[in-house]
C-alpha atoms as a PDB file:
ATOM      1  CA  UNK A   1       7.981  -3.379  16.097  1.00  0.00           C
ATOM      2  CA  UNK A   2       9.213  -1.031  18.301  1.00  0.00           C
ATOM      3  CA  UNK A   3       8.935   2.179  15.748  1.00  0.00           C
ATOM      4  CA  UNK A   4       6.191   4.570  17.632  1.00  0.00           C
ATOM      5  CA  UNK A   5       4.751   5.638  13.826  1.00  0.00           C
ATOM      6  CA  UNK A   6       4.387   1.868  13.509  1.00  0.00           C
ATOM      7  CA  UNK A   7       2.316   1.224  16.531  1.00  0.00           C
ATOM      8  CA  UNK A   8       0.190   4.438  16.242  1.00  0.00           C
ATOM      9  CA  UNK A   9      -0.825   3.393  12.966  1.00  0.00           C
ATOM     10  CA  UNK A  10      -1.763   0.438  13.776  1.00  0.00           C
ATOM     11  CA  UNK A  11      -3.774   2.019  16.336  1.00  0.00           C
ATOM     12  CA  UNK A  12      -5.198   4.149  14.040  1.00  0.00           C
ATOM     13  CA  UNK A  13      -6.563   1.459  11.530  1.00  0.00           C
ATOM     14  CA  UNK A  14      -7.806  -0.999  14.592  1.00  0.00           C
ATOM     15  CA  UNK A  15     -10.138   2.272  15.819  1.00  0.00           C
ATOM     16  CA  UNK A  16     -11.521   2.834  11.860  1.00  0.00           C
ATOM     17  CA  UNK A  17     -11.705  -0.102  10.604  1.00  0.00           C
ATOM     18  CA  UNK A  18     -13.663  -3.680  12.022  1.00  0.00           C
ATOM     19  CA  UNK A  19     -11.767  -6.577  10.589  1.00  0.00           C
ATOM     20  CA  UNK A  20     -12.837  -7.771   7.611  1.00  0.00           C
ATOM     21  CA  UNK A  21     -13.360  -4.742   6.084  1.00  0.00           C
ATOM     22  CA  UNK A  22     -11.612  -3.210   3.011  1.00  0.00           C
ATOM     23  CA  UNK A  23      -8.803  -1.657   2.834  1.00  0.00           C
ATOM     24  CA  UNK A  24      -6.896   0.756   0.228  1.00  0.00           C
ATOM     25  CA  UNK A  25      -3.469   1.315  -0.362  1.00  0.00           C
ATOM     26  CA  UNK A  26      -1.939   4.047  -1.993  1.00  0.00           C
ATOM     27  CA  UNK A  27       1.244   4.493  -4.007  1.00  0.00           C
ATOM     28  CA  UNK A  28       3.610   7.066  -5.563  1.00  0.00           C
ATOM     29  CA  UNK A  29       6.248   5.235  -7.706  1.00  0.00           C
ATOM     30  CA  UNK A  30       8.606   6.021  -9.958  1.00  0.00           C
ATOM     31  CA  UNK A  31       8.164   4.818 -13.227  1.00  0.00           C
ATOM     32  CA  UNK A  32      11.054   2.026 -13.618  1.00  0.00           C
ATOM     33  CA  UNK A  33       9.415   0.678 -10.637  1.00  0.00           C
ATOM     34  CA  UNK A  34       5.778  -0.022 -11.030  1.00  0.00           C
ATOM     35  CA  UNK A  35       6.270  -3.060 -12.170  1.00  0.00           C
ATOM     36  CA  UNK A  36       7.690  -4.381  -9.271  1.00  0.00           C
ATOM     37  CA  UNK A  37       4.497  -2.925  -7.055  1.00  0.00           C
ATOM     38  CA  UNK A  38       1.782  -4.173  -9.414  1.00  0.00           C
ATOM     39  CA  UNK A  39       3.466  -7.977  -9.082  1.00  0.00           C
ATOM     40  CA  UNK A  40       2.721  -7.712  -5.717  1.00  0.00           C
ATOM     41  CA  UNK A  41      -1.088  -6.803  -6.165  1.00  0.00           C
ATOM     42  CA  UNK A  42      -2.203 -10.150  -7.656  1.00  0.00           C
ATOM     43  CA  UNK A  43      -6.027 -10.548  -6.460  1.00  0.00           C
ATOM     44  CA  UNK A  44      -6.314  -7.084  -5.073  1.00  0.00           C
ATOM     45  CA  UNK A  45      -8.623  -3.993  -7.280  1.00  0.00           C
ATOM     46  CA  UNK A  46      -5.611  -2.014  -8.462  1.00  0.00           C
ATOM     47  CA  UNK A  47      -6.040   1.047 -10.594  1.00  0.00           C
ATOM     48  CA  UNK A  48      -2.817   2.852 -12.121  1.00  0.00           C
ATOM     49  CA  UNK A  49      -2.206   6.037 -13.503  1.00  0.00           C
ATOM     50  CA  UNK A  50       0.877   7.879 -14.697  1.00  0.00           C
ATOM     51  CA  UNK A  51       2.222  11.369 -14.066  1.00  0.00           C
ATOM     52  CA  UNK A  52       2.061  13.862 -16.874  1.00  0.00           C
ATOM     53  CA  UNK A  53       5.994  13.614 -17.696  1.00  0.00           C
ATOM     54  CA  UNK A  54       5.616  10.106 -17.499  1.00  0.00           C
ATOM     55  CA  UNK A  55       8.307   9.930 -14.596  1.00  0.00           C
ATOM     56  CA  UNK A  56       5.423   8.361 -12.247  1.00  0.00           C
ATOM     57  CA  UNK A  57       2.690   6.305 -11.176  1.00  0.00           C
ATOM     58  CA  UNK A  58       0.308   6.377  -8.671  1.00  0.00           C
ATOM     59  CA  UNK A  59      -1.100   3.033  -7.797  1.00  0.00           C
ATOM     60  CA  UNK A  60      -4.367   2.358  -5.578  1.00  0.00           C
ATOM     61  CA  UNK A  61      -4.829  -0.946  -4.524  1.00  0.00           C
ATOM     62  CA  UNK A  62      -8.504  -2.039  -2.622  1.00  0.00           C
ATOM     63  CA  UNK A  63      -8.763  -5.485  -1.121  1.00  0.00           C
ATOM     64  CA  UNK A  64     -10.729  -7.014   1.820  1.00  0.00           C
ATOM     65  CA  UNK A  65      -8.640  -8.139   4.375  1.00  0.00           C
ATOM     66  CA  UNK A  66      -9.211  -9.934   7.638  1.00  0.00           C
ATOM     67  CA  UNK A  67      -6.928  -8.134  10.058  1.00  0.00           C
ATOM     68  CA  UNK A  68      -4.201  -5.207  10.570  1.00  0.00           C
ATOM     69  CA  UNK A  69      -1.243  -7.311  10.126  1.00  0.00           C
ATOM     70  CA  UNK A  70      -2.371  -8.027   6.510  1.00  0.00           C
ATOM     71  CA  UNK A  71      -2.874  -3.937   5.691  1.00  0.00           C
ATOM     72  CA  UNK A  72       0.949  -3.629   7.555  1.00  0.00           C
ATOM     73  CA  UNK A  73       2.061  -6.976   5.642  1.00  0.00           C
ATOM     74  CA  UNK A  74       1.749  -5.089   2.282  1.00  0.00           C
ATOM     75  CA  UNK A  75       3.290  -1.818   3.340  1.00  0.00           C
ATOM     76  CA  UNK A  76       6.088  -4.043   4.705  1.00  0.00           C
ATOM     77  CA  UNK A  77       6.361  -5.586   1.456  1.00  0.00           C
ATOM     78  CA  UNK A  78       6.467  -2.634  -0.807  1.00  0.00           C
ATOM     79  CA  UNK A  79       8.632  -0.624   1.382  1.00  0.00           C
ATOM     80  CA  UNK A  80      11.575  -2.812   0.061  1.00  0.00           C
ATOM     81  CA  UNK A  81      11.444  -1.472  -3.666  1.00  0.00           C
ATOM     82  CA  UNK A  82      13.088   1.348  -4.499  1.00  0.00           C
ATOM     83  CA  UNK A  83      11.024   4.605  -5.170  1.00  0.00           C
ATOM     84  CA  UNK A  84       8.232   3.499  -3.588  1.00  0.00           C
ATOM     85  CA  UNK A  85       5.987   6.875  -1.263  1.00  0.00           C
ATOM     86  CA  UNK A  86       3.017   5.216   0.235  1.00  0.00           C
ATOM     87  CA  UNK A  87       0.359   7.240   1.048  1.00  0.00           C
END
Protein backbone atom coordinates (compact mmCIF):
# COMPACT_ATOMS: atom_id res chain seq x y z
CA UNK A 1 0.00 0.00 0.00
CA UNK A 2 1.09 3.13 -0.94
CA UNK A 3 -0.65 5.17 2.18
CA UNK A 4 2.60 6.67 4.18
CA UNK A 5 0.49 6.03 7.76
CA UNK A 6 0.32 2.49 6.39
CA UNK A 7 3.95 1.90 5.85
CA UNK A 8 5.13 3.79 9.01
CA UNK A 9 3.10 1.61 11.00
CA UNK A 10 4.20 -1.15 9.79
CA UNK A 11 7.52 0.11 10.53
CA UNK A 12 6.63 0.81 13.78
CA UNK A 13 5.37 -2.76 14.81
CA UNK A 14 8.46 -4.61 12.82
CA UNK A 15 10.97 -2.34 15.31
CA UNK A 16 8.68 -3.44 18.70
CA UNK A 17 7.69 -6.42 18.11
CA UNK A 18 9.87 -9.98 16.98
CA UNK A 19 7.47 -12.14 15.08
CA UNK A 20 5.71 -14.40 16.87
CA UNK A 21 4.93 -12.35 19.51
CA UNK A 22 1.48 -11.11 20.72
CA UNK A 23 -0.30 -8.68 19.63
CA UNK A 24 -3.44 -6.48 20.89
CA UNK A 25 -5.96 -4.78 19.12
CA UNK A 26 -8.08 -2.19 20.26
CA UNK A 27 -11.60 -1.06 19.39
CA UNK A 28 -14.17 1.73 19.84
CA UNK A 29 -17.54 0.62 18.32
CA UNK A 30 -20.73 1.65 18.31
CA UNK A 31 -23.10 -0.44 19.83
CA UNK A 32 -25.27 -1.84 16.72
CA UNK A 33 -21.96 -2.89 15.58
CA UNK A 34 -20.09 -5.06 17.96
CA UNK A 35 -21.41 -7.84 16.80
CA UNK A 36 -20.02 -7.67 13.61
CA UNK A 37 -16.27 -7.08 15.28
CA UNK A 38 -16.54 -9.88 17.85
CA UNK A 39 -17.44 -12.46 14.69
CA UNK A 40 -14.31 -11.64 13.49
CA UNK A 41 -12.32 -12.48 16.79
CA UNK A 42 -12.96 -16.26 16.78
CA UNK A 43 -9.70 -17.82 18.57
CA UNK A 44 -8.30 -14.53 19.66
CA UNK A 45 -8.54 -13.31 23.93
CA UNK A 46 -11.23 -10.68 23.44
CA UNK A 47 -12.55 -8.73 26.36
CA UNK A 48 -15.64 -6.26 25.84
CA UNK A 49 -16.99 -3.58 27.70
CA UNK A 50 -19.74 -1.05 27.11
CA UNK A 51 -19.92 2.72 27.50
CA UNK A 52 -21.96 4.11 30.33
CA UNK A 53 -25.01 5.25 27.96
CA UNK A 54 -24.75 2.07 26.44
CA UNK A 55 -24.09 3.75 22.92
CA UNK A 56 -20.53 1.84 22.87
CA UNK A 57 -18.10 -0.78 23.18
CA UNK A 58 -14.66 -1.01 23.48
CA UNK A 59 -13.24 -4.28 22.38
CA UNK A 60 -9.52 -5.59 23.09
CA UNK A 61 -8.53 -8.40 21.26
CA UNK A 62 -4.83 -10.33 22.23
CA UNK A 63 -3.61 -13.06 19.94
CA UNK A 64 -0.14 -14.42 18.95
CA UNK A 65 0.58 -13.90 15.58
CA UNK A 66 3.45 -14.85 13.33
CA UNK A 67 4.06 -11.72 11.30
CA UNK A 68 2.92 -7.92 10.54
CA UNK A 69 0.70 -8.71 7.74
CA UNK A 70 -1.52 -10.74 10.15
CA UNK A 71 -1.71 -7.56 12.90
CA UNK A 72 -2.54 -5.27 9.39
CA UNK A 73 -4.85 -8.27 8.08
CA UNK A 74 -7.26 -7.62 11.03
CA UNK A 75 -7.23 -3.86 10.95
CA UNK A 76 -7.93 -4.33 7.22
CA UNK A 77 -10.73 -6.43 8.08
CA UNK A 78 -12.49 -4.39 10.65
CA UNK A 79 -11.98 -1.19 8.92
CA UNK A 80 -14.90 -2.28 6.57
CA UNK A 81 -17.73 -2.14 9.34
CA UNK A 82 -19.28 0.77 10.01
CA UNK A 83 -18.44 2.64 13.35
CA UNK A 84 -15.54 0.97 13.88
CA UNK A 85 -12.20 3.65 15.76
CA UNK A 86 -9.27 1.40 16.19
CA UNK A 87 -6.94 2.33 18.54
Amino acid sequence: MSDPNHAKFRELLDQNHQWPDFYTWKFIVKAESSSQVVELLGGYEVTIKTSEKGNYVSISARKLVQTTDEVLALYHLVSGIPGVMSL
